[in-house]
Protein backbone atom coordinates (compact mmCIF):
# COMPACT_ATOMS: atom_id res chain seq x y z
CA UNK A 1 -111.87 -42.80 44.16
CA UNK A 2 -111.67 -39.32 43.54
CA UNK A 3 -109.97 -36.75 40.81
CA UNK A 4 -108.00 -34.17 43.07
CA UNK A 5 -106.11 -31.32 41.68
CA UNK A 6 -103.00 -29.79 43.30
CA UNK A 7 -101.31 -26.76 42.68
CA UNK A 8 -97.82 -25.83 44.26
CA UNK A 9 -96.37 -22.65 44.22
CA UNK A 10 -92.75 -21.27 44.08
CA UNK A 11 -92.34 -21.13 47.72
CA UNK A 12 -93.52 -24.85 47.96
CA UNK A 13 -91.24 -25.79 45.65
CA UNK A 14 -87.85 -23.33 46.14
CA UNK A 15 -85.33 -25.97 45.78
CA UNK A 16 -85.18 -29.94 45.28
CA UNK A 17 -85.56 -30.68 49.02
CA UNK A 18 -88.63 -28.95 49.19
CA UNK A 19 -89.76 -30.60 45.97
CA UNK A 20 -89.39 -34.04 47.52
CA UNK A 21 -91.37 -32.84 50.85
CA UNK A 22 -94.51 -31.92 47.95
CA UNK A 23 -94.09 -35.09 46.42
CA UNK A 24 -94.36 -36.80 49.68
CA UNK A 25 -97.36 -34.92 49.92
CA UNK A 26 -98.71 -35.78 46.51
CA UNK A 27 -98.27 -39.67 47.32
CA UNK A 28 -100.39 -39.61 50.60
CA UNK A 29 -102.95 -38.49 48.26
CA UNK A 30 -102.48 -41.41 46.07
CA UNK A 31 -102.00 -43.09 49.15
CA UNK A 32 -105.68 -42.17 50.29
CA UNK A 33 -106.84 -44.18 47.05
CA UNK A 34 -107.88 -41.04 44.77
CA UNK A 35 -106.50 -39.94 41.05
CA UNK A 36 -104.13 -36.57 40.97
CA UNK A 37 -103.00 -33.87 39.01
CA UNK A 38 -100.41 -31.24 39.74
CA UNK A 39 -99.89 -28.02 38.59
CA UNK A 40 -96.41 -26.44 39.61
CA UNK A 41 -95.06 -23.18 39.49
CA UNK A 42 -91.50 -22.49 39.06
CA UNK A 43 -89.20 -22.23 41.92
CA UNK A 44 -89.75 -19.15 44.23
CA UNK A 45 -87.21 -16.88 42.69
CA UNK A 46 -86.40 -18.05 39.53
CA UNK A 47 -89.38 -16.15 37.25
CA UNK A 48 -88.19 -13.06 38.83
CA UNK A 49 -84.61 -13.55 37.35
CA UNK A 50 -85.48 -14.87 33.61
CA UNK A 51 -87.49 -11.69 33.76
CA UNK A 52 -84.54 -9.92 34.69
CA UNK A 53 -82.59 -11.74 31.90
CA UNK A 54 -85.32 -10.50 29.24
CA UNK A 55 -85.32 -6.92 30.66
CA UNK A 56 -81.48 -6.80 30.59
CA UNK A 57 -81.63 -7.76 26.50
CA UNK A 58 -83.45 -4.16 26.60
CA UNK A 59 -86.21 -2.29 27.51
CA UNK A 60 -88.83 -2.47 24.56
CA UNK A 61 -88.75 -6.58 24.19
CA UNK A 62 -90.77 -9.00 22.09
CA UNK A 63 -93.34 -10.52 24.38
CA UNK A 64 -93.50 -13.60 22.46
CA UNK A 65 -89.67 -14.37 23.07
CA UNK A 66 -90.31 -13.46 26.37
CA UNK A 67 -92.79 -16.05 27.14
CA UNK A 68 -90.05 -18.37 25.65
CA UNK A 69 -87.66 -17.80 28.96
CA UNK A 70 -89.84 -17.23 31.56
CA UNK A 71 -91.69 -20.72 30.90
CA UNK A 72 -89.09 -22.32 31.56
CA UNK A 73 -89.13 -22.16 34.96
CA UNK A 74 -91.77 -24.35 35.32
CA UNK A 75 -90.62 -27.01 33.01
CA UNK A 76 -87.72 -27.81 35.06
CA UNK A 77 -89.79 -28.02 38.29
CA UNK A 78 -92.35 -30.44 36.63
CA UNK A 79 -89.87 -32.61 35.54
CA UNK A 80 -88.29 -32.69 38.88
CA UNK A 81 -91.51 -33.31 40.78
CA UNK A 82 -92.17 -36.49 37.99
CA UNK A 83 -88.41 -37.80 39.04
CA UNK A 84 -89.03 -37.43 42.54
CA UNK A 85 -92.33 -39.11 42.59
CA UNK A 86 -90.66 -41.68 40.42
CA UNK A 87 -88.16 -42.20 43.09
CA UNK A 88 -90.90 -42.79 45.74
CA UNK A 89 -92.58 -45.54 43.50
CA UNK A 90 -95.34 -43.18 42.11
CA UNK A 91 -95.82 -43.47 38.37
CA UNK A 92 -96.00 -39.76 37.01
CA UNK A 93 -95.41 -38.36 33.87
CA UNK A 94 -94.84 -34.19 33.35
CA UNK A 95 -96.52 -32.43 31.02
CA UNK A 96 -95.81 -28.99 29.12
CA UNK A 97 -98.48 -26.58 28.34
CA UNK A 98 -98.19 -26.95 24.66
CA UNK A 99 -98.34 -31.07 25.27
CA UNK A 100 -101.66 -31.03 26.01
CA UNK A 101 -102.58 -28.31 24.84
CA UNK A 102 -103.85 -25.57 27.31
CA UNK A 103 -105.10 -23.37 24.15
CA UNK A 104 -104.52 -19.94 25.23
CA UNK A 105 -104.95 -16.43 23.33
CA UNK A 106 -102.03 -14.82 21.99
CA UNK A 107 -101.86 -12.03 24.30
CA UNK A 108 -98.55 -12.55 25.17
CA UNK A 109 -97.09 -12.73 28.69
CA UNK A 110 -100.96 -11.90 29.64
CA UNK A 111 -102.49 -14.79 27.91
CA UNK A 112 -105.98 -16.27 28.67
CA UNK A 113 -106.94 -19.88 28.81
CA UNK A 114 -109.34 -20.55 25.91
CA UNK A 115 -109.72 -24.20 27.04
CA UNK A 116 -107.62 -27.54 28.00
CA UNK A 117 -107.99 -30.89 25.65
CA UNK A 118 -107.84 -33.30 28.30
CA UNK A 119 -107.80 -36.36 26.65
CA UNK A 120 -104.34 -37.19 26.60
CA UNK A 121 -103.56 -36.22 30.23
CA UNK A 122 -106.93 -38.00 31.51
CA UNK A 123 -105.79 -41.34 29.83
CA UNK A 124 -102.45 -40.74 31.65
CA UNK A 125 -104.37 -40.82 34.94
CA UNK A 126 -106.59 -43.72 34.26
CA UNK A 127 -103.31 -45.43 34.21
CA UNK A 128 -102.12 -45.36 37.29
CA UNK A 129 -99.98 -42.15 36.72
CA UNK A 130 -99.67 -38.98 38.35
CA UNK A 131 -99.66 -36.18 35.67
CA UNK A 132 -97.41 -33.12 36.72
CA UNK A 133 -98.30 -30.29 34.44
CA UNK A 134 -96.21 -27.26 33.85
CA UNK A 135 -98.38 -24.01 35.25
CA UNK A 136 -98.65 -20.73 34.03
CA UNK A 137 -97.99 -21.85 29.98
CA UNK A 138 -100.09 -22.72 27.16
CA UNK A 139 -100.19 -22.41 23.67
CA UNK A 140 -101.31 -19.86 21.76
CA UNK A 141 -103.78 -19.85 18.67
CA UNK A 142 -100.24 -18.55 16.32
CA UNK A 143 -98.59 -21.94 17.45
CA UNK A 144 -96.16 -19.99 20.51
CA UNK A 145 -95.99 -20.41 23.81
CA UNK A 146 -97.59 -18.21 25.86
CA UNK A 147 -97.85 -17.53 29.39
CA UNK A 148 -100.43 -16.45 31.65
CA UNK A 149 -99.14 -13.18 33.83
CA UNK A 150 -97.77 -12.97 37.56
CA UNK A 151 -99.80 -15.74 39.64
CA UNK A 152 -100.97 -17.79 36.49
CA UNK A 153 -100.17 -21.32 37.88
CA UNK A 154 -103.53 -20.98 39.91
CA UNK A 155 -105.65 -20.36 36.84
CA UNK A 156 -103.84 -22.93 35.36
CA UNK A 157 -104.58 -25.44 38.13
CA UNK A 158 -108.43 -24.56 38.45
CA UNK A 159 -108.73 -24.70 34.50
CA UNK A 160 -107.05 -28.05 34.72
CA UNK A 161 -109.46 -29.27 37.66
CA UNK A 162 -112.34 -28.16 35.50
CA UNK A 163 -111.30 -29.72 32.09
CA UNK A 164 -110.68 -32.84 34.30
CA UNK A 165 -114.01 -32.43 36.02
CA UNK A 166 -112.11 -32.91 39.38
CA UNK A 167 -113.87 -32.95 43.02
CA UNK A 168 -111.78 -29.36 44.00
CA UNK A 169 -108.50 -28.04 43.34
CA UNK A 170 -106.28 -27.98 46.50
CA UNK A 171 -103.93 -24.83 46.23
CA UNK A 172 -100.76 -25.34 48.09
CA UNK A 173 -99.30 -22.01 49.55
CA UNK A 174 -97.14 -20.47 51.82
CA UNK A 175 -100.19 -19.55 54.48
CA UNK A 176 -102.06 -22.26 55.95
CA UNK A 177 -106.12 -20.48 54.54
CA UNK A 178 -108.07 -17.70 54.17
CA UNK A 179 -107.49 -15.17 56.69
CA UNK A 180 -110.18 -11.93 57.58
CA UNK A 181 -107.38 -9.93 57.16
CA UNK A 182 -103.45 -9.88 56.87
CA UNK A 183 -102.30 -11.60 60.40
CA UNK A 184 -98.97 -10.16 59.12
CA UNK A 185 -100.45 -6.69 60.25
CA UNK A 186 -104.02 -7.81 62.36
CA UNK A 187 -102.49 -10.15 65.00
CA UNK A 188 -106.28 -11.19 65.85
CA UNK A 189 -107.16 -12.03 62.12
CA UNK A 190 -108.84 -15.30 62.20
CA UNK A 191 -108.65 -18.03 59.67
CA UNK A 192 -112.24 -18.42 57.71
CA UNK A 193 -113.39 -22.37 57.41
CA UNK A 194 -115.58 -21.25 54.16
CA UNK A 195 -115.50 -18.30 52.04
CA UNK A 196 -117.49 -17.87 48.62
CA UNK A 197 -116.32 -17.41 45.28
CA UNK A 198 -117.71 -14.02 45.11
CA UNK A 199 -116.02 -12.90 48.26
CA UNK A 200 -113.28 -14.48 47.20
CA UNK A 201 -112.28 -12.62 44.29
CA UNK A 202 -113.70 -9.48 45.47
CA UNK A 203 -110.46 -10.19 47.72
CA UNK A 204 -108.26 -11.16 45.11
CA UNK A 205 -109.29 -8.59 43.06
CA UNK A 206 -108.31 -5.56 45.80
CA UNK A 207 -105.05 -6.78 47.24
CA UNK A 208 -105.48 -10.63 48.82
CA UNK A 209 -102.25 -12.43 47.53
CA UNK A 210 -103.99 -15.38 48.64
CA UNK A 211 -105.41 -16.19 45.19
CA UNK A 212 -104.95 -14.83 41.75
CA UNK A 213 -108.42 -13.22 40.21
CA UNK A 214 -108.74 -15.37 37.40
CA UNK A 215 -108.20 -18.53 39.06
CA UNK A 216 -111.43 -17.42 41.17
CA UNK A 217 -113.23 -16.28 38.36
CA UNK A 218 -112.80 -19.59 36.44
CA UNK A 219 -113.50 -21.50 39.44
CA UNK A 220 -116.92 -19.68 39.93
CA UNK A 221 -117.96 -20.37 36.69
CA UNK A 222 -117.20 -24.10 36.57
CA UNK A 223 -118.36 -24.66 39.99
CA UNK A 224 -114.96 -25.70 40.94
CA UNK A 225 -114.15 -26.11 44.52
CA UNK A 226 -110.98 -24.82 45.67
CA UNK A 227 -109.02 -25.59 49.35
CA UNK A 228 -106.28 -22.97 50.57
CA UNK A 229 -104.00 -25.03 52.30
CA UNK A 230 -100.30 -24.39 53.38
CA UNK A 231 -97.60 -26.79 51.96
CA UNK A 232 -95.72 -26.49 55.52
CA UNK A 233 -98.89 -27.87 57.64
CA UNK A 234 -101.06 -30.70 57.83
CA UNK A 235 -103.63 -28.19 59.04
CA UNK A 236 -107.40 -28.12 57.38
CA UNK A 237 -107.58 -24.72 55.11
CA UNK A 238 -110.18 -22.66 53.69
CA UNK A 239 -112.65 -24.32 50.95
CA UNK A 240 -113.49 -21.81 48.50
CA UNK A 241 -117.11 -22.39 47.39
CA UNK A 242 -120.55 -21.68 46.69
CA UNK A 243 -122.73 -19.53 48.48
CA UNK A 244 -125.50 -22.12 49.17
CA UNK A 245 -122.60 -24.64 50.80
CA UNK A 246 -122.37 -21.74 53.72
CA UNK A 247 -124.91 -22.24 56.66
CA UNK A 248 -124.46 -19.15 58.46
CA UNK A 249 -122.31 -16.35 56.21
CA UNK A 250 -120.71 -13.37 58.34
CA UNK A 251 -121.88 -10.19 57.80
CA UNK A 252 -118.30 -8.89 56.79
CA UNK A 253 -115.73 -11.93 55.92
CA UNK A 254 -112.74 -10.29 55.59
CA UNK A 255 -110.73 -6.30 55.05
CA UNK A 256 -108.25 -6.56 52.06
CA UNK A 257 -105.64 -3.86 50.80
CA UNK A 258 -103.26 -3.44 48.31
CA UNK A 259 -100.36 -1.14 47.98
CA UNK A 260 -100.45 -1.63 44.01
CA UNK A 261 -102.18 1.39 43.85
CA UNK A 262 -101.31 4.77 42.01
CA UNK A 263 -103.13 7.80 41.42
CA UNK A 264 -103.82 10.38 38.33
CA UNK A 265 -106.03 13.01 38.42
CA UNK A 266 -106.50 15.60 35.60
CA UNK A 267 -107.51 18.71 36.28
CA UNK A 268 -109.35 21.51 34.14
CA UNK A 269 -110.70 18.43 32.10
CA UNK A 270 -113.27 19.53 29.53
CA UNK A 271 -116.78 18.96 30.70
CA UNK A 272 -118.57 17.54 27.68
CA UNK A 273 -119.76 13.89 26.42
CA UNK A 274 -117.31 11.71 25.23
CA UNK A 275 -114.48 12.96 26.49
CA UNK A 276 -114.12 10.13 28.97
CA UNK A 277 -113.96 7.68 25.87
CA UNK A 278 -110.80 9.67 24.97
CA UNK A 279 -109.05 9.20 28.18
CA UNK A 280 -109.70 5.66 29.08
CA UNK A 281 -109.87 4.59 25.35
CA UNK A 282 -105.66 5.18 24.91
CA UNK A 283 -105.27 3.47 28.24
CA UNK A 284 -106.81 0.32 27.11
CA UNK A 285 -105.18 -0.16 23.79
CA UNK A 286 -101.83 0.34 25.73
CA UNK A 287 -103.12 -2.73 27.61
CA UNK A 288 -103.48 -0.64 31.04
CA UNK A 289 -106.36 -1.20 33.48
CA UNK A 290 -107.93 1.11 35.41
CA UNK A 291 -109.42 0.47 38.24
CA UNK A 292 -111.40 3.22 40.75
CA UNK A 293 -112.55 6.33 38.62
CA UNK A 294 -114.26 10.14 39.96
CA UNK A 295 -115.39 12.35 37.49
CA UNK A 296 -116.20 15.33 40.16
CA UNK A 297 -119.19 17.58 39.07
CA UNK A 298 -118.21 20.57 37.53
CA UNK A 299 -117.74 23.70 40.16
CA UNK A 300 -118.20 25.87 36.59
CA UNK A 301 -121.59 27.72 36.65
CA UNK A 302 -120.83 27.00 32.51
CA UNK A 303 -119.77 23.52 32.88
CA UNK A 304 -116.67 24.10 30.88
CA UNK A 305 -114.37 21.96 33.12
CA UNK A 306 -114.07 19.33 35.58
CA UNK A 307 -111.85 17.08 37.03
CA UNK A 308 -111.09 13.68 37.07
CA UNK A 309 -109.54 10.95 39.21
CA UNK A 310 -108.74 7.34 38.22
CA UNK A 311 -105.88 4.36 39.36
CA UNK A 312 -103.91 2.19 38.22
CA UNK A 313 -101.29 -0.05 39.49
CA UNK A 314 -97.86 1.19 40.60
CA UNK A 315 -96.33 -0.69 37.58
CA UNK A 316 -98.73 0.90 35.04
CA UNK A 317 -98.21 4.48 36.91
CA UNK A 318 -95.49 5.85 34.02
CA UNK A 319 -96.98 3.92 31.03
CA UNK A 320 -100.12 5.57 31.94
CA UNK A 321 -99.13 9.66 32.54
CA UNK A 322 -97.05 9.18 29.05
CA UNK A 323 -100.24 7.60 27.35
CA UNK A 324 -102.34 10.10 28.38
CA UNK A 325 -99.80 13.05 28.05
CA UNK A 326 -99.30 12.08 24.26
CA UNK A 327 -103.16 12.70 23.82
CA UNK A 328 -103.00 16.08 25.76
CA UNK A 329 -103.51 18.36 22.63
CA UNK A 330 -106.92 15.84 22.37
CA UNK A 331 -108.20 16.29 26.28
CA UNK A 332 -107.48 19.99 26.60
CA UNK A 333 -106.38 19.01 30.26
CA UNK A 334 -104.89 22.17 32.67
CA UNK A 335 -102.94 19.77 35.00
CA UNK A 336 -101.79 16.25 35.21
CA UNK A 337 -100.99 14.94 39.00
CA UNK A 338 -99.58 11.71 40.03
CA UNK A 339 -99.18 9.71 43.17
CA UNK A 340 -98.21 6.59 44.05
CA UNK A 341 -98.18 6.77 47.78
CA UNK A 342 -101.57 5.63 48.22
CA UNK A 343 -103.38 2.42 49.08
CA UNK A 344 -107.02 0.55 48.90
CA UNK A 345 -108.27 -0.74 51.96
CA UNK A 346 -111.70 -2.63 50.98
CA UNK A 347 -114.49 -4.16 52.62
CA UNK A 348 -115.93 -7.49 51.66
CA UNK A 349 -119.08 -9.59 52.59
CA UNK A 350 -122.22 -10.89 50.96
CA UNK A 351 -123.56 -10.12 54.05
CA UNK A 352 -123.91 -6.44 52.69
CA UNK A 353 -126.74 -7.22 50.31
CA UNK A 354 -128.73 -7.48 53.02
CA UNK A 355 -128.06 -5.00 55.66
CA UNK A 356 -127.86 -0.99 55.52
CA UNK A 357 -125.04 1.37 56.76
CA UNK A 358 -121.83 -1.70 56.30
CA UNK A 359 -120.40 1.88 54.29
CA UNK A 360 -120.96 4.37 56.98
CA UNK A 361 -119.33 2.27 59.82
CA UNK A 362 -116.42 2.09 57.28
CA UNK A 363 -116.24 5.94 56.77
CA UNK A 364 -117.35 7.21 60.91
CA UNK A 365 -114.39 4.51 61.74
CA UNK A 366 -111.69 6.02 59.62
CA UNK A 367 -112.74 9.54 60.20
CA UNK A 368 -112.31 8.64 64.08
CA UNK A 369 -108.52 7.99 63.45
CA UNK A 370 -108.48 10.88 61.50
CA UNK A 371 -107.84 9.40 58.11
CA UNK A 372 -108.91 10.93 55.02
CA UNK A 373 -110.91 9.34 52.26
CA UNK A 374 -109.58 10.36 48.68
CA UNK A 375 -111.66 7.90 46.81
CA UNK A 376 -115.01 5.74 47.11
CA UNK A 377 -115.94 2.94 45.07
CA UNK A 378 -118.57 -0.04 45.65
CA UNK A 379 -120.20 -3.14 44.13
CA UNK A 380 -123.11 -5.19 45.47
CA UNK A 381 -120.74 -6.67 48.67
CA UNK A 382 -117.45 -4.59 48.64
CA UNK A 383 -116.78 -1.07 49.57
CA UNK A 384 -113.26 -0.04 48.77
CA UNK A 385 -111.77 3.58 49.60
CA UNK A 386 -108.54 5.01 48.63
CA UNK A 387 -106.33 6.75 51.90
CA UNK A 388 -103.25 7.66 52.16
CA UNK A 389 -100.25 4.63 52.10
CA UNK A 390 -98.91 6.20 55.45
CA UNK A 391 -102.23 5.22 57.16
CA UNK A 392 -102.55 1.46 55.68
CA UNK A 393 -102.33 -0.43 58.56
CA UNK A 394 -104.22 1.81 61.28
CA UNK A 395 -106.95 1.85 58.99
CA UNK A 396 -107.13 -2.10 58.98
CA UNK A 397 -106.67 -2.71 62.53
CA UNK A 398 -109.87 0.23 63.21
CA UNK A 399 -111.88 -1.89 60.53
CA UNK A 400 -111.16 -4.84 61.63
CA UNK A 401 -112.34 -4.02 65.29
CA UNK A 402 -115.50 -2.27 64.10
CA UNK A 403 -116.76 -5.23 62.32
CA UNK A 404 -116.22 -7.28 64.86
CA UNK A 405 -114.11 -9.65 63.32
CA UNK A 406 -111.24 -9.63 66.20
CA UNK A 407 -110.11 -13.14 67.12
CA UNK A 408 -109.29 -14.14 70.54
């Protein structure tokens, strides 16, 4: 007998019909003879409009009351999954974030799991019962609920398959695995049997809706093993694991992108230390992340000035001219420029450790199209460049030819 973990997601669970088809689902597992736990997110839609319920109260909201609707979504679908297992002849028993408790910071509607008390939930499941927990909640160390950000049901369901020291977490989606690319845009992308957790969330963490980042960041850590598999297929999908668990790894497993991209650059920025702590320093405490960054060298034979590039996302793109337009006076800035129409295309592999010139086959390939590279950032097996939005999905079709990666 085995502990599985399943996570469902809105599309799996849009309306009552489809809940019944995952419950169905969740009692061949129990069918198969093993113990399971289910994380659900609310139905596909409905976070969207209790957001838009907050945002129509006003503008500047109070986070905390926030988290108070847009949890809610997830309690009703727990309790309807329970009922509809019920009906099948499955014991099962919901459970609310705050029930167990999934003890959370209290960074509000961006909260962070701080850890899960098991104990009640585990003795649930050693009784026969299938424990449906609601995703994406917990409870924060002021006593409120709290939720976890867009995509937090995933974290929630690897952090639940860890506390519960479960054999993997199977994440139930709309797309059947791991593709090397968007099939949406490659038609030859080809579905990967294995990826690792580092490729993984260098994926997640430059565009791949597949998974959310921090579900693959808490999976690496707790060595939990994670299966992509659709909720509309019976179809094998892509185990998410360790390095040493892939025989042969591909040089290059897979080109992500993400239009969530915006750019600032400041120009006539004051060449001296410290001034980069000025810029970034605002940003952070107005909770904004920044992701690529180019401090050019300074074309002044004095070294008086520079300029700068950094992004953010397309969300934070406002928040983040008028936080660092209110420090102006403090930069000593000429020029502030903005644009949003621009996207990251990345490349990812741990094959890269290994071999020279992944990067210049990148660059030679988009120059060949003709497509110009406005910013270049790496790590130790992704190489991510910034291009114009216009030029997105040429640029993955080129990239994904020159690695060879092309499916028949």
């Amino acid at each position: 007998m085995a502990l599985i973990v399943q996570k469902f997601g809105g599309t799996s669970v849009a309306d009552v019909e489809h809940i019944q088809a995952v419950a169905a689902r969740v009692k061949a597992e129990v069918d198969n003879g093993n113990q399971v736990a289910v994380t659900v997110s609310a139905m596909a839609g409905v976070t969207n409009q209790l957001v838009n319920y907050v945002e129509q109260t006003g503008k500047l909201y109070d986070t905390a009351e926030y988290d108070v609707v847009v949890s809610s979504g997830e309690q009703v679908t727990s309790g309807l999954l329970a009922l509809a297992l019920q009906n099948m002849g499955v014991p099962a028993r919901s459970w609310l974030g705050w029930q167990l408790p999934v003890k959370t910071n209290s960074a509000h509607a961006k909260a962070r799991i701080e850890g899960i008390e098991a104990d009640k939930i585990l003795a649930s499941i050693n009784k026969g019962e299938v424990a449906v927990v609601a995703g994406f909640q917990g409870l924060g160390v002021d006593g409120r609920i709290t939720t976890l950000g867009r995509g937090g049901t995933d974290t929630s369901g690897v952090a639940l398959a860890a506390a519960l020291g479960a054999e993997r977490c199977d994440i139930y989606t709309d797309v059947d695995g791991v593709y090397t690319t968007d099939p949406r845009i490659v038609a030859k992308a080809r579905k990967l049997d294995k990826i690792t957790y580092e490729e993984m969330l260098e994926m997640a963490s430059v565009g791949a809706k597949v998974l959310q980042t921090r579900s693959v960041e808490v999976a690496m850590k707790h060595g939990v093993r994670i299966q992509v598999r659709s909720s509309f297929s019976q179809d094998e999908g892509t185990l998410v694991v360790n390095e040493d668990e892939i025989v042969e790894q591909e040089l290059i497993s897979g080109i992500a992108y993400s239009r969530d991209e915006a750019k600032i650059t400041l120009i006539g920025v004051a060449d001296k230390p410290g001034i980069a702590a000025r810029i970034f320093g605002p940003l952070a405490d107005a909770n904004i992340n920044v992701d690529m960054i180019v401090q050019n060298v300074s074309a002044d034979p004095a070294h008086v000035a520079t300029d700068l590039t950094f992004t953010v996302t397309k969300a934070d793109l406002e928040r983040a001219v008028e936080t660092v337009k209110a420090h102006a006076k403090d930069l000593g800035y000429k020029q502030l420029l903005s644009d949003p129409d621009v996207v990251k295309i990345s490349v990812i592999g741990v094959g890269m450790r290994s071999h020279a010139g992944i990067a210049q086959r990148m660059f030679q390939s988009l120059a060949d199209k003709g497509i110009n590279i406005q910013v270049i950032s790496t790590s130790e097996i992704k190489v991510s460049v910034l291009i114009a939005e216009e030029y997105a999905e040429l640029a993955l079709r080129s990239l994904h030819t020159t690695y060879g990666l092309d499916g028949e």
